[in-house]
PDB file of N, CA and C in Angstrom:
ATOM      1  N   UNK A   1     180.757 131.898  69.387  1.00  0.00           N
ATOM      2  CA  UNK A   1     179.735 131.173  70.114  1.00  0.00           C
ATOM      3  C   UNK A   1     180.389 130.537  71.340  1.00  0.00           C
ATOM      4  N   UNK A   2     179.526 130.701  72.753  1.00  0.00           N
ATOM      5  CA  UNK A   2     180.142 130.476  73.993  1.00  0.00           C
ATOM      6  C   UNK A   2     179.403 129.304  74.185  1.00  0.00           C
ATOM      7  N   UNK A   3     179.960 129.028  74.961  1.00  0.00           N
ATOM      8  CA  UNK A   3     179.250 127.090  75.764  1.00  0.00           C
ATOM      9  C   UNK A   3     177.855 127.806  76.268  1.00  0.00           C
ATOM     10  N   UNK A   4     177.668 128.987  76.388  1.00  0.00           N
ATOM     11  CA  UNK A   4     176.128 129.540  77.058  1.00  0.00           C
ATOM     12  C   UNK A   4     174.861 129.566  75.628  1.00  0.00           C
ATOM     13  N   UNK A   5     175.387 130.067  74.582  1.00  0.00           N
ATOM     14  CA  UNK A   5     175.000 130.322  73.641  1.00  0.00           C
ATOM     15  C   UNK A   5     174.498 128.368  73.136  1.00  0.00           C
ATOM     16  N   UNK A   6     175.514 127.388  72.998  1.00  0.00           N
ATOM     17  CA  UNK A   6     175.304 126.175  72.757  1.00  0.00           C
ATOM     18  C   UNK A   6     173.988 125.457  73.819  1.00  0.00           C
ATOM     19  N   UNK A   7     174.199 125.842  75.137  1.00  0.00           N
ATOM     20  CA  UNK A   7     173.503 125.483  75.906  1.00  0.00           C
ATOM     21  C   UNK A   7     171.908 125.370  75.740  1.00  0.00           C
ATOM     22  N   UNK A   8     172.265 127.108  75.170  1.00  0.00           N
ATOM     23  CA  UNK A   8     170.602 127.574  75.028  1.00  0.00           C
ATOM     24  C   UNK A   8     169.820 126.922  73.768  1.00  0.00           C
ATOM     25  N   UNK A   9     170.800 126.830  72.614  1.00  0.00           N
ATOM     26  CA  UNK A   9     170.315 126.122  71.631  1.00  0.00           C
ATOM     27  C   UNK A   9     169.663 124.976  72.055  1.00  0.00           C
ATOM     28  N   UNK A  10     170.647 123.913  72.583  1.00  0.00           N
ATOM     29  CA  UNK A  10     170.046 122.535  73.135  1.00  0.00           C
ATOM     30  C   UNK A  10     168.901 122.321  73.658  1.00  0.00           C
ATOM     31  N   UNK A  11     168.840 123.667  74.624  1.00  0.00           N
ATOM     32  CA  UNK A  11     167.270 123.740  75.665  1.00  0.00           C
ATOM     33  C   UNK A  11     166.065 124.049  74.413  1.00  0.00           C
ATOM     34  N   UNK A  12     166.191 125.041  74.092  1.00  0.00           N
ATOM     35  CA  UNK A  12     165.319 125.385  73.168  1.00  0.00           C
ATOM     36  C   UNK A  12     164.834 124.010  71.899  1.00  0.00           C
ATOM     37  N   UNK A  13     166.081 123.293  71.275  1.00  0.00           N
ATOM     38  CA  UNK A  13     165.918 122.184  70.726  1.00  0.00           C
ATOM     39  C   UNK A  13     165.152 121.151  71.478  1.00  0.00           C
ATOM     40  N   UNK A  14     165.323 120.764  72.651  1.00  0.00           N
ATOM     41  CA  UNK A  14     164.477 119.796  73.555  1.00  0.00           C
ATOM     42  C   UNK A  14     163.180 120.308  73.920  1.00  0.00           C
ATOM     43  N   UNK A  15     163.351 121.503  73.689  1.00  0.00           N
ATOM     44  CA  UNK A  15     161.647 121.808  73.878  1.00  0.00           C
ATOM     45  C   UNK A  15     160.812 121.858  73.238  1.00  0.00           C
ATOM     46  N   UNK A  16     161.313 121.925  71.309  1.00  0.00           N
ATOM     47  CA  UNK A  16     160.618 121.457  70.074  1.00  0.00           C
ATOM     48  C   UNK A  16     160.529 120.288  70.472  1.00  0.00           C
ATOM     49  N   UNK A  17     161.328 119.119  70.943  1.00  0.00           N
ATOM     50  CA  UNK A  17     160.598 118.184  70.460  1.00  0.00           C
ATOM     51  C   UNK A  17     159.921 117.584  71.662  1.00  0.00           C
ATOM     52  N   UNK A  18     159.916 117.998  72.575  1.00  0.00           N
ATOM     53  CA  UNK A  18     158.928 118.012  73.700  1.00  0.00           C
ATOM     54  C   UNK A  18     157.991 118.166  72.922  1.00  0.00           C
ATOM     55  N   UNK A  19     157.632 119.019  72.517  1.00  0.00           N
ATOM     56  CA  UNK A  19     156.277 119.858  72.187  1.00  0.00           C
ATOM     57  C   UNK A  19     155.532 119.076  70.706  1.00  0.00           C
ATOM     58  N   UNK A  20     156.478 118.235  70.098  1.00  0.00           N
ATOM     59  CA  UNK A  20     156.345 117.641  68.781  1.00  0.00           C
ATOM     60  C   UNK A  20     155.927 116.162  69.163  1.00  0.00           C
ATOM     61  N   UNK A  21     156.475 115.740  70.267  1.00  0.00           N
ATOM     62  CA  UNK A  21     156.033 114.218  70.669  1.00  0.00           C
ATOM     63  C   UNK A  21     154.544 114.660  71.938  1.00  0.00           C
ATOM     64  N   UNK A  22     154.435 115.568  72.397  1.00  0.00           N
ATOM     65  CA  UNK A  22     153.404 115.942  73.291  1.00  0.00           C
ATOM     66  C   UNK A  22     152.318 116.175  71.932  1.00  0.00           C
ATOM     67  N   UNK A  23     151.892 117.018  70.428  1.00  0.00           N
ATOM     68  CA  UNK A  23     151.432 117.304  69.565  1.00  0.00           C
ATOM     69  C   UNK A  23     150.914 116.112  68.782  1.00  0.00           C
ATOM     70  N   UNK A  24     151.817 114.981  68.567  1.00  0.00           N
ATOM     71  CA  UNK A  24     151.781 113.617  67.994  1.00  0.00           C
ATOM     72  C   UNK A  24     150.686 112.885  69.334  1.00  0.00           C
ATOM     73  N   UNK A  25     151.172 113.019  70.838  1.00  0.00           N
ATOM     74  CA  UNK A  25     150.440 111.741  71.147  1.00  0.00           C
ATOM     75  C   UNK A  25     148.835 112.189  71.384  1.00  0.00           C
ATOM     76  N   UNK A  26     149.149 113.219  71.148  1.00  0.00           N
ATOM     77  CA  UNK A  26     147.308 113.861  71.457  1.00  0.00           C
ATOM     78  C   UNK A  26     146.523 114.421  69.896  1.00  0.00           C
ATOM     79  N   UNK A  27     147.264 114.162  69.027  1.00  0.00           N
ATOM     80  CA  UNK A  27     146.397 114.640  68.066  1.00  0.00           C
ATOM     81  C   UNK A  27     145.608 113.856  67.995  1.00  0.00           C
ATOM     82  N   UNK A  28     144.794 113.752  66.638  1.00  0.00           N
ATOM     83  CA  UNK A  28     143.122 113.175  66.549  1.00  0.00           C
ATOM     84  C   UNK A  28     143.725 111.919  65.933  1.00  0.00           C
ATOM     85  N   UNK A  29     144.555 111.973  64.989  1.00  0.00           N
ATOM     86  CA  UNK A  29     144.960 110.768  64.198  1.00  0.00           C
ATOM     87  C   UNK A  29     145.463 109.865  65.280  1.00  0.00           C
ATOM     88  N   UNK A  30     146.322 109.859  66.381  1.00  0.00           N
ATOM     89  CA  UNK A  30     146.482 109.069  66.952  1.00  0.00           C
ATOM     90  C   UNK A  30     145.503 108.187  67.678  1.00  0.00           C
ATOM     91  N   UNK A  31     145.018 109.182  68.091  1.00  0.00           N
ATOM     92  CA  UNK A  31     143.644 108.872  68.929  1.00  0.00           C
ATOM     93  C   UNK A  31     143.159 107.262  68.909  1.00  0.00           C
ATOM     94  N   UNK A  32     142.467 107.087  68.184  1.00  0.00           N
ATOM     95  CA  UNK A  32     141.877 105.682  67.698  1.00  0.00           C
ATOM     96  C   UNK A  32     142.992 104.928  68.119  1.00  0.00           C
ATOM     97  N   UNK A  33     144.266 104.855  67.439  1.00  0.00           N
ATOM     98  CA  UNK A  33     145.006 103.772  67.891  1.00  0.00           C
ATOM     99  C   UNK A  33     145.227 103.590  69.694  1.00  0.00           C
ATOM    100  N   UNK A  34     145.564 104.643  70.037  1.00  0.00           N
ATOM    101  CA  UNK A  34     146.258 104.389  71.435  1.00  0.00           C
ATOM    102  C   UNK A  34     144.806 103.608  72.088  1.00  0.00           C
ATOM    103  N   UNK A  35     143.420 103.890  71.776  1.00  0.00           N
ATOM    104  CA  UNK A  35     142.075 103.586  72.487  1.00  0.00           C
ATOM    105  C   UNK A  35     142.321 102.170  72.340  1.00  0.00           C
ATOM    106  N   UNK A  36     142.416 101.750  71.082  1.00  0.00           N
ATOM    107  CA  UNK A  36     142.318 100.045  70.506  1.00  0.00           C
ATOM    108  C   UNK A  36     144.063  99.881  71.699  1.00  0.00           C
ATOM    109  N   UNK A  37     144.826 100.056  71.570  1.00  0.00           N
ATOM    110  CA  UNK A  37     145.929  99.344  72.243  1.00  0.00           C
ATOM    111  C   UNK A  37     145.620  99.614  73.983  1.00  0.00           C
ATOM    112  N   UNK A  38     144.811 100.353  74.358  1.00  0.00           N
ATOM    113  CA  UNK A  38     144.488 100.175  75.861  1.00  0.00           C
ATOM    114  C   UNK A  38     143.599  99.531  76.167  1.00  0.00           C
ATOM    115  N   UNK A  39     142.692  99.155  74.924  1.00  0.00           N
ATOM    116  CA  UNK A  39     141.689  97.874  75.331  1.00  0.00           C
ATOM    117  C   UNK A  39     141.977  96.241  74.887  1.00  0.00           C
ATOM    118  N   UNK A  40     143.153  96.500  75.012  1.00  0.00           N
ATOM    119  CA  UNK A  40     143.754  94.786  73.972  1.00  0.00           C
ATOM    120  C   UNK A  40     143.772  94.142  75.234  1.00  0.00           C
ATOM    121  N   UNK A  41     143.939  94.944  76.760  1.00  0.00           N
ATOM    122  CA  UNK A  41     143.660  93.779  77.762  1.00  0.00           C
ATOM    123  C   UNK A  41     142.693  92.912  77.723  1.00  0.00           C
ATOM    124  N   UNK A  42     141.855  94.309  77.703  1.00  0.00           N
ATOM    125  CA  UNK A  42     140.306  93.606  78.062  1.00  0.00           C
ATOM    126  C   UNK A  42     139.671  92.543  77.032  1.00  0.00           C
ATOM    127  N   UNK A  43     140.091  92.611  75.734  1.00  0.00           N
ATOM    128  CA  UNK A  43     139.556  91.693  74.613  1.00  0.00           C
ATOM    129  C   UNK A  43     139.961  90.539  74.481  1.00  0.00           C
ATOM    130  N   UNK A  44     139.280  89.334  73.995  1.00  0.00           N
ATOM    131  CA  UNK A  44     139.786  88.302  73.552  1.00  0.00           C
ATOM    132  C   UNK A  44     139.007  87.260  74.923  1.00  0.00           C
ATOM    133  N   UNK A  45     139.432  85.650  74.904  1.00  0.00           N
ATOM    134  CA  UNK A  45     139.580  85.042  75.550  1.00  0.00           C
ATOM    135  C   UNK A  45     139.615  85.076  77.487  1.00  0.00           C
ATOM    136  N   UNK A  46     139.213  85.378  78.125  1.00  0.00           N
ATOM    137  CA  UNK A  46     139.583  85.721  79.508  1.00  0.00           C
ATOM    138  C   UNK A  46     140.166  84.525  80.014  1.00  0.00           C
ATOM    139  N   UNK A  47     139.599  83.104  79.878  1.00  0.00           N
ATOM    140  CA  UNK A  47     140.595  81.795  80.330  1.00  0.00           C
ATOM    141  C   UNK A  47     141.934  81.533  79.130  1.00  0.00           C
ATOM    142  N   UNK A  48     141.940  82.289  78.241  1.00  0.00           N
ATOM    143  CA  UNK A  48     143.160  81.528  77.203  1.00  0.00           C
ATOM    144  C   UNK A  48     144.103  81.960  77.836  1.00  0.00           C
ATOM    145  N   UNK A  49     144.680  80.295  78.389  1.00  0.00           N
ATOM    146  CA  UNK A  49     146.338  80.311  78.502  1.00  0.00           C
ATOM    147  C   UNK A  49     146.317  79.751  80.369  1.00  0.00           C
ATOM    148  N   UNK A  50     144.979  79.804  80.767  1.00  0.00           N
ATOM    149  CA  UNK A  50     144.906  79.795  82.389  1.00  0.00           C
ATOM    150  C   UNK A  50     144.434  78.193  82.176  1.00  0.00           C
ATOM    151  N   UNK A  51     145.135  77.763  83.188  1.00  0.00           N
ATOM    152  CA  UNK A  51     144.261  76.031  83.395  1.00  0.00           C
ATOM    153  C   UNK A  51     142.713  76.279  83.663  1.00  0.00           C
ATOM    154  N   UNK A  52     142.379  75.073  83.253  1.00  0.00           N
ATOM    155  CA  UNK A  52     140.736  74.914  83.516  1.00  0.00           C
ATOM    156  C   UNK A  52     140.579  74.465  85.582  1.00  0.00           C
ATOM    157  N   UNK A  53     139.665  75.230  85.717  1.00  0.00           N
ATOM    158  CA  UNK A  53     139.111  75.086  87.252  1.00  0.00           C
ATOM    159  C   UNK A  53     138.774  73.315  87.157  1.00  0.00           C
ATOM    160  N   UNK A  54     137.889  73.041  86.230  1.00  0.00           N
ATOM    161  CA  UNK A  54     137.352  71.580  86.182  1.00  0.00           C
ATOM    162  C   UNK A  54     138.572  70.431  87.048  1.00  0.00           C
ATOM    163  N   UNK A  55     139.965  70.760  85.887  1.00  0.00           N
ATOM    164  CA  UNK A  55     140.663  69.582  85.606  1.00  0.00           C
ATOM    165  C   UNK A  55     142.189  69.841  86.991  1.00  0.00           C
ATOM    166  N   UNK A  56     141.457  70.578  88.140  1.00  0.00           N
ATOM    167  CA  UNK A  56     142.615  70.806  89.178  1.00  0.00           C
ATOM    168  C   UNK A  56     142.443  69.591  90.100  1.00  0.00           C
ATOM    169  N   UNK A  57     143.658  69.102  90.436  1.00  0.00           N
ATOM    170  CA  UNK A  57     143.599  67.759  90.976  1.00  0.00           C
ATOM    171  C   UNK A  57     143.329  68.423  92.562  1.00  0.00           C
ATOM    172  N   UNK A  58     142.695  67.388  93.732  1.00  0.00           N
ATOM    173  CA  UNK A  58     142.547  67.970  95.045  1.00  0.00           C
ATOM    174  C   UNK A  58     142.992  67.046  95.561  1.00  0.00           C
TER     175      UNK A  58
END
């Protein structure tokens, strides 16, 4: 086995798991989660954690 032969293994190995983490983030099971973690901006509180407009000194 030549450093060409090793090479090719490696490529070919990175492209399973290319293809295994590309398979995972689009299957159906994931799905639901990634939706709920791209809407965790939008949910909740919109002033929690921001000062109140009322209590700004001028």
């Amino acid at each position: 086995m030549d450093i060409n032969d090793l090479r090719s293994l490696i490529t070919v190995a990175g492209l399973l798991c290319f293809l295994a983490i590309v398979g995972w983030a689009y299957g159906k099971s994931s799905k639901k989660r990634f939706e709920e973690a791209a809407n965790l901006p939008f949910s909740g509180d919109d002033d929690q954690g921001a000062p109140s407009s009322t209590t700004h000194p001028r």
